[in-house]
Each structure stands twice: as structure tokens, then as C-alpha cells.
Protein backbone atom coordinates (compact mmCIF):
# COMPACT_ATOMS: atom_id res chain seq x y z
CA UNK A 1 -28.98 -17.89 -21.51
CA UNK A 2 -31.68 -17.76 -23.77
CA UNK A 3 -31.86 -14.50 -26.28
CA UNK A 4 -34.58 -12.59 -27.53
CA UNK A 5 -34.44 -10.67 -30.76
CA UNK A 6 -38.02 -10.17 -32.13
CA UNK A 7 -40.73 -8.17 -30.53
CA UNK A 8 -43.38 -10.89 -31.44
CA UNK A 9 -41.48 -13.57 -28.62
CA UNK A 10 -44.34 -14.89 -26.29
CA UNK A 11 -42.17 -13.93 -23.51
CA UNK A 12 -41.22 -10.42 -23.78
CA UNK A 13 -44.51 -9.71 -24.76
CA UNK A 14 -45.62 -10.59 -21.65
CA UNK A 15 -43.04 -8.63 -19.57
CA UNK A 16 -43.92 -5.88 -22.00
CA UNK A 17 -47.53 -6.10 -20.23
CA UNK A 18 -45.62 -6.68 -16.67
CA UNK A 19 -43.76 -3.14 -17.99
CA UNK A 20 -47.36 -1.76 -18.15
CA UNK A 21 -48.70 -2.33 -14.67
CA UNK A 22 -50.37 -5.44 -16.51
CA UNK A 23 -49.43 -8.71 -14.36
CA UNK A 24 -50.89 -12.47 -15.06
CA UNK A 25 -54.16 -12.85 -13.62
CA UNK A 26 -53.43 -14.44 -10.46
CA UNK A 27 -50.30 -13.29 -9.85
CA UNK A 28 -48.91 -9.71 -8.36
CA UNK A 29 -45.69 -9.38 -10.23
CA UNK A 30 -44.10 -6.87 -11.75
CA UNK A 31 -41.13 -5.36 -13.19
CA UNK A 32 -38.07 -3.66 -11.57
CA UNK A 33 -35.43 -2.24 -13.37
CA UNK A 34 -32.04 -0.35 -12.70
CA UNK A 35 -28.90 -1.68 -10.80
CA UNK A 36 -30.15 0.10 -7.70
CA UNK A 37 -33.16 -1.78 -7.21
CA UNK A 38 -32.18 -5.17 -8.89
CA UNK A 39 -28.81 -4.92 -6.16
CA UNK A 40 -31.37 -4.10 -3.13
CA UNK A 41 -33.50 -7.30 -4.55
CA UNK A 42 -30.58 -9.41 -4.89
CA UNK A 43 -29.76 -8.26 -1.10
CA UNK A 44 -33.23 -8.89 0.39
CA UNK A 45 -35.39 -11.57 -1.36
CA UNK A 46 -32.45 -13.64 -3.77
CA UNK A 47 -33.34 -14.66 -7.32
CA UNK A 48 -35.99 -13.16 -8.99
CA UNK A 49 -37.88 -15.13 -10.91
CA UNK A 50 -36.47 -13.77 -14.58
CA UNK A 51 -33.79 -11.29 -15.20
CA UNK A 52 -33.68 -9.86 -18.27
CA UNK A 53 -30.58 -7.80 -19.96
CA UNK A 54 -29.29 -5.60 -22.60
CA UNK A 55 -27.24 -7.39 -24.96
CA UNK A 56 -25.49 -4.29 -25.58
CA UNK A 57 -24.15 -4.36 -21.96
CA UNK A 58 -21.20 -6.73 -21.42
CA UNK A 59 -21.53 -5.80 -17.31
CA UNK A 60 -25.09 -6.74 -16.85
CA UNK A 61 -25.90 -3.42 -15.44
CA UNK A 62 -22.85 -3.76 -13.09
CA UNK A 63 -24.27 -6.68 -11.38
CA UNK A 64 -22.17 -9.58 -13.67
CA UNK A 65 -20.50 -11.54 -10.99
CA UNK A 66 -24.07 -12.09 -8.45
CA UNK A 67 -26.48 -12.32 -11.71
CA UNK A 68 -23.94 -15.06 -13.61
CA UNK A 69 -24.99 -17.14 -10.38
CA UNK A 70 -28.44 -17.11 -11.33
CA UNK A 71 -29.69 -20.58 -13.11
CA UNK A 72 -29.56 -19.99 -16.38
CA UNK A 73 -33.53 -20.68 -17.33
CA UNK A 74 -33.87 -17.42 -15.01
CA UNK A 75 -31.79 -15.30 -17.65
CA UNK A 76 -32.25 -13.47 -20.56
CA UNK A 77 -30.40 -10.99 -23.04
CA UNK A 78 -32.66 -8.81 -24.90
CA UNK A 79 -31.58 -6.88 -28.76
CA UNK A 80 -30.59 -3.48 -27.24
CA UNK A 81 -33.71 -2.13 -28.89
CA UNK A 82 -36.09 -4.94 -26.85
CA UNK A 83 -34.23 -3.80 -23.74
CA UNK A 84 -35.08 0.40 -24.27
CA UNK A 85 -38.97 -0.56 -25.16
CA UNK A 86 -38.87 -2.34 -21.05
CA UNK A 87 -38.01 0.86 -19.79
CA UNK A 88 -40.65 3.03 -17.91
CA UNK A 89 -37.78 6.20 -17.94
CA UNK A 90 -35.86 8.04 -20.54
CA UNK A 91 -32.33 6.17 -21.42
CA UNK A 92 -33.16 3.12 -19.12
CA UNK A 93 -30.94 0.82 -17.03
CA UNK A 94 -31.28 -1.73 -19.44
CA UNK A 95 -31.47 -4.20 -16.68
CA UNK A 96 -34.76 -5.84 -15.36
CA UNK A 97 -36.17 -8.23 -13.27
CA UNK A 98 -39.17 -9.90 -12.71
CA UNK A 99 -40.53 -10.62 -9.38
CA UNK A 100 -43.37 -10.89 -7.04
CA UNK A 101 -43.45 -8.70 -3.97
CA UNK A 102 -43.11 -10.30 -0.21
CA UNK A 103 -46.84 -10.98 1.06
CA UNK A 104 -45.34 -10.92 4.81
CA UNK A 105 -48.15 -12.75 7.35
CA UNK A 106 -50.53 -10.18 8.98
CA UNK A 107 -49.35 -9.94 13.00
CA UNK A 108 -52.33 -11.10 15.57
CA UNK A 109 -51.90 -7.92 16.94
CA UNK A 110 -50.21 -4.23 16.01
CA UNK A 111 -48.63 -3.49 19.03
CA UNK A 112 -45.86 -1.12 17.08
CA UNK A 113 -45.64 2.10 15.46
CA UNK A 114 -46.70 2.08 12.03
CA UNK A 115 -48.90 4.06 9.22
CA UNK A 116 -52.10 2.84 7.47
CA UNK A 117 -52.77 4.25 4.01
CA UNK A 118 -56.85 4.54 3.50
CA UNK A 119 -57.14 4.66 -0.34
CA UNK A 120 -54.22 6.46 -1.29
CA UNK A 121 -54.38 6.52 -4.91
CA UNK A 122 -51.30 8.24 -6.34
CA UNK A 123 -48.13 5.48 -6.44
CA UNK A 124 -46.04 8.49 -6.10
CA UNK A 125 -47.62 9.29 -2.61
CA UNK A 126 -47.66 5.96 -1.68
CA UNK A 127 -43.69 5.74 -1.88
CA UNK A 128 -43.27 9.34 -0.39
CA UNK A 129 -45.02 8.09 2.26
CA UNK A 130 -43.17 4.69 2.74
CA UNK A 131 -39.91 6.60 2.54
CA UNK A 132 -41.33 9.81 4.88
CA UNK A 133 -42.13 6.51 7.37
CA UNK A 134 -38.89 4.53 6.98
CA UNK A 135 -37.20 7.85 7.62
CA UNK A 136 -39.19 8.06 10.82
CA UNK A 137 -37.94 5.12 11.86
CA UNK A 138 -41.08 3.18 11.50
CA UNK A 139 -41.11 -0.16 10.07
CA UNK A 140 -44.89 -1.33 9.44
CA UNK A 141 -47.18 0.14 6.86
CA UNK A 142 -50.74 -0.84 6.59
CA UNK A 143 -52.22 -0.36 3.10
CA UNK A 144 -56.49 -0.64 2.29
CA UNK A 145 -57.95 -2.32 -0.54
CA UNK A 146 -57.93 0.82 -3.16
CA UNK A 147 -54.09 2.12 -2.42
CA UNK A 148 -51.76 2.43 -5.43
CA UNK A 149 -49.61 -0.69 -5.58
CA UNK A 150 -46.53 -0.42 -3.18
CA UNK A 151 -44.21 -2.46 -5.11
CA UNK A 152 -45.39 -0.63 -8.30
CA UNK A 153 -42.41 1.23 -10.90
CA UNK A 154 -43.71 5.26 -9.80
CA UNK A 155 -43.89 4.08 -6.15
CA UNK A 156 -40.76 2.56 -5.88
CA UNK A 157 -39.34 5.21 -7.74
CA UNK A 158 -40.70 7.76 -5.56
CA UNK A 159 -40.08 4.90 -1.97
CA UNK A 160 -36.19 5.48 -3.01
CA UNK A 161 -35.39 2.05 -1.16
CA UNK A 162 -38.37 2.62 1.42
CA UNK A 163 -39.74 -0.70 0.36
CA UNK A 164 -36.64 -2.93 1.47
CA UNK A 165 -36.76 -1.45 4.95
CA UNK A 166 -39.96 -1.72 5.72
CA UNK A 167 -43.02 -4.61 5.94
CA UNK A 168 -45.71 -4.10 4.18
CA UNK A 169 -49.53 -5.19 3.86
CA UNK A 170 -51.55 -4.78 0.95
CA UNK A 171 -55.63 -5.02 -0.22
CA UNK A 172 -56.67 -4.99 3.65
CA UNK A 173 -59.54 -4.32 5.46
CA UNK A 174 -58.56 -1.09 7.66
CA UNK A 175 -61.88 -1.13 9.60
CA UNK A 176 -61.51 -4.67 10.55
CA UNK A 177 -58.04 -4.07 11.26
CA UNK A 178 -59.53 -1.61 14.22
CA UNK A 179 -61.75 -4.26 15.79
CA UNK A 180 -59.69 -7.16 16.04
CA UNK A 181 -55.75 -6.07 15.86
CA UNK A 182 -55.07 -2.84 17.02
CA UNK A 183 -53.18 -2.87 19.94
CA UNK A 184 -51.56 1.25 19.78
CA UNK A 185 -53.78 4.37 19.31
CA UNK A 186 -55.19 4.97 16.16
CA UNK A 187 -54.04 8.85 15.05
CA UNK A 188 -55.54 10.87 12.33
CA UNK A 189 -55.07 14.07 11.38
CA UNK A 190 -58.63 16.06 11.04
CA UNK A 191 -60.29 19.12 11.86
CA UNK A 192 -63.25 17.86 13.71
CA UNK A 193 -62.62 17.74 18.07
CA UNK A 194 -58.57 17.58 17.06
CA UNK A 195 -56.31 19.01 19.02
CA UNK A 196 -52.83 21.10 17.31
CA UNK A 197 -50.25 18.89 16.66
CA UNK A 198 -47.47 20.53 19.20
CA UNK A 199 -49.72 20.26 22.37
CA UNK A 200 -50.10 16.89 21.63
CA UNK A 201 -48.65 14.03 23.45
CA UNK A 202 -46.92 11.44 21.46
CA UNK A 203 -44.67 10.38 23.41
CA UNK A 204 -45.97 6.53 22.61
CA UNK A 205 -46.17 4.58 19.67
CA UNK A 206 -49.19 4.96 17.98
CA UNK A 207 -51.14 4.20 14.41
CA UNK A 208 -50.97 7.15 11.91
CA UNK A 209 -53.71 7.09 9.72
CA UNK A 210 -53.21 8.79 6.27
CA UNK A 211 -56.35 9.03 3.76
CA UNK A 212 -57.40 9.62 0.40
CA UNK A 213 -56.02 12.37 -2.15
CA UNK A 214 -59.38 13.82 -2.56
CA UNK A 215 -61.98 12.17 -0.04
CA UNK A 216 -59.33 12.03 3.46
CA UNK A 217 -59.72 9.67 5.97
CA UNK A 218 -62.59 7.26 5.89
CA UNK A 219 -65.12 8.80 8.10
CA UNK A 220 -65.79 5.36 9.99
CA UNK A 221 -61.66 5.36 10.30
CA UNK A 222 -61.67 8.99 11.69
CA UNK A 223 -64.77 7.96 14.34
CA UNK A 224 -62.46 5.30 15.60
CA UNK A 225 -59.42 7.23 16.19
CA UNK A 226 -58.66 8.15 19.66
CA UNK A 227 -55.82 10.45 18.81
CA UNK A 228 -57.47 13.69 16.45
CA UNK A 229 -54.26 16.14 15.12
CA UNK A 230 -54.51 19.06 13.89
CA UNK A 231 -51.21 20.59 11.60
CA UNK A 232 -51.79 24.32 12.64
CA UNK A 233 -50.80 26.63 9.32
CA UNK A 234 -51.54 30.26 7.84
CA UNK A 235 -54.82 30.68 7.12
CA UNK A 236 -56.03 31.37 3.56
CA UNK A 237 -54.40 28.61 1.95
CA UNK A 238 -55.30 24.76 0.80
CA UNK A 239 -54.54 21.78 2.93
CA UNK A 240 -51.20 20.13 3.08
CA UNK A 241 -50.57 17.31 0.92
CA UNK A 242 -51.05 13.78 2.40
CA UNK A 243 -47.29 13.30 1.82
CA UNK A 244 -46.30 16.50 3.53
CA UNK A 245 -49.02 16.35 6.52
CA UNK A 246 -47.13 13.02 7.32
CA UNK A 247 -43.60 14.26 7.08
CA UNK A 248 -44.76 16.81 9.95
CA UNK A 249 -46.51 14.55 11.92
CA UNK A 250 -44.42 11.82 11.98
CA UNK A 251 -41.43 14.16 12.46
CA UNK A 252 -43.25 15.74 15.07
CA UNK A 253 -43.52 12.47 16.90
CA UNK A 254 -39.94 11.79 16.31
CA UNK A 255 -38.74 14.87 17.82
CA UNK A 256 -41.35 14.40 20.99
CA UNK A 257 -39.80 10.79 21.59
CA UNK A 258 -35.80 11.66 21.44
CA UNK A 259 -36.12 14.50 24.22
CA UNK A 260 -37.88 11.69 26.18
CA UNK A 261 -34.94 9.40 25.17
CA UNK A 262 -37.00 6.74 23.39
CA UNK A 263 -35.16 6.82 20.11
């Protein structure tokens, strides 16, 4: 395995920038760290493409016996102090890889249940939602050009594991999406001709549409949906959170479809 001991080395400079939310041009990869993660990318996708370790840390973060099958040019041991400047949390893992997220195909049609994120800016929403979903049972997210990287440290962070369970698209065109692939009602929660959330009927499968921080839905989106929600709550206070209004929608769902037996 090849060892790095000076800050100045070509190579950890540039996971250093990986570290930072700074990938190649051309490339989407990035940096995982922690035995949790590395295990569940082990488990899922194989080798990354470089794993990098404390030198301090005789067990490779726990993972020894699956990481000392890795080819050798895919390794390397970092100075203990190398390894703690990688870390994006207070008394890091010490153990890192580098990868590049799954690009799965884009299906000719979505004919399942599944959540599109318009613009959702905050990587920490973006992997409450993916985890609120996967929790839900649903296995598709749809994300627009403008969302917070899925694969990215806070969202993962934040996705607890949410990103191993489900598939995910990135950078697309939601209002394309509508003309050409969407195959389930498109739901939205909104305030405009919606209807409360509990005398709804969602008994089927459908497309929850979740929307930017500040902004919402996409207005064009929210003219498309044929499924408008209201979350009914005391009056005199703000709006949910997109994070939360999910959690109650899609949980709302859930509950609607085991009394009809569907789960």
C-alpha cells in the first residue's frame, strides 16, 4: 500500500478538495468516511475506487479482513494527522473512501410510488427526506437540476443509510419528467384548490412532489398535479418544514394503504 506523510502529496490534496464538496471536473465523486458507510459501500457497489486509512489504526476502521482484499493501487495509509484533516466531523473515523455515486438508467415510465425533490437546497433535507421515503417504504426518488447533492457528506449523514435502499436520479428535468414519463398521479402539497390531507384518497401509488426551502413547489409543477394536499394545523403559526410536511404525508399514505391491505 502506498503511504502518505506530507500534506503537499498530489494525491491527498486532491481528496482534500473531494473532502470539500470539490470533485474533478467531469467527475461526481466524493468522499465517504466512517465504518458505517464504507461497510454499506462495500455491501452494495464493491471497491471503491481509493480507500484511504489512518496509519494509527491497525483494524482499518474495523473493516481489515474485506478492505485487505482490495488491490493494493486502491489503498492508502495516511500520517494520523493527514487522516483527522479528511474528516468533515469532530474525532473522525479515520477511514475513507473515494467513490462515485450509482447513475441508475432513468425508467421509460414511473409507474411506482416515489418522491421528486424540486430544488431542495439544504443536503440535510435532502437526506431527511430520502430516509422519511425509505421509511415509507418507497424506493424511487426523483431529484431536479438545483437539489443539494444526494450522495453528498451532510446528506448522507442526515439519509442515515437512506441512500443504499433506495434509487436515485439526479440534475433532471421535473417538468419533462411530467410530459413524457409519468405514469402515477403527481401529488403536491399546496394551499391553492387542495383538499386536507385525511379526506384524501391515497389509497394508490402516486408521485409526491416536495419543493424548495424558500420558493415551494415550482408553480408549473403545482399546475400539473392532479392530487392538491393540504396538512391541516393550528392556525397562527409558520408552515411545516419540507422534511416534516413529507413525514405526514407520506405516513399518511402509509397508514391509508395497510387498512386497505396493500402493504
Amino acid at each position: 500500500m502506498k503511504q502518505i506523510s506530507s500534506r503537499s502529496n498530489p494525491l491527498y490534496r486532491s481528496v482534500q478538495r473531494l473532502a470539500a464538496g470539490k470533485p474533478p471536473k467531469g467527475t461526481h465523486q466524493l468522499m465517504i468516511e466512517g465504518d458505517h458507510l464504507c461497510q454499506a459501500w462495500l455491501d452494495h457497489f464493491g471497491a471503491p475506487h481509493l480507500a484511504l486509512f489512518d496509519a494509527a489504526d491497525p483494524d482499518l476502521g474495523g473493516l481489515r479482513t474485506q478492505v485487505m482484499k482490495l488491490a493494493p493501487e486502491r489503498c492508502v495509509i495516511l500520517d494520523p494527522g493527514l487522516a483527522a484533516g479528511l474528516s468533515q466531523v469532530a474525532h473522525g473515523p479515520g477511514l475513507y473512501f473515494v467513490v462515485e455515486p450509482p447513475e441508475p438508467e432513468l425508467p421509460a415510465r414511473v409507474d411506482h410510488a416515489c418522491i421528486w425533490l424540486d430544488r431542495v437546497q439544504d443536503p440535510g433535507n435532502v437526506g431527511t427526506l430520502l430516509r422519511t421515503a425509505a421509511a415509507a417504504g418507497i424506493g424511487h426518488a426523483y431529484l431536479s437540476a438545483g437539489c443539494a447533492q444526494a450522495w453528498s457528506h451532510k446528506a448522507l449523514r442526515s439519509g442515515q443509510g437512506a441512500q443504499f435502499a433506495m434509487r436515485i436520479y439526479e440534475r433532471l428535468d421535473l417538468q419533462a419528467a411530467t410530459n413524457d414519463r409519468l405514469g402515477v398521479p403527481l401529488a403536491v402539497t399546496t394551499l391553492d384548490g387542495a383538499i386536507p390531507l385525511y379526506e384524501a384518497d391515497l389509497g394508490r401509488p402516486c408521485a409526491w412532489i416536495f419543493g424548495n426551502e424558500g420558493q415551494g413547489v415550482d408553480p408549473g409543477l403545482i399546475a400539473r398535479a392532479s392530487l392538491k394536499i393540504t396538512i391541516p394545523q393550528a392556525d397562527g403559526v409558520e408552515s411545516l418544514n419540507v422534511a416534516a410536511a413529507a413525514a405526514i404525508c407520506l405516513f399518511e399514505q402509509r397508514r391509508q394503504q395497510a387498512g386497505a391491505g396493500r402493504q
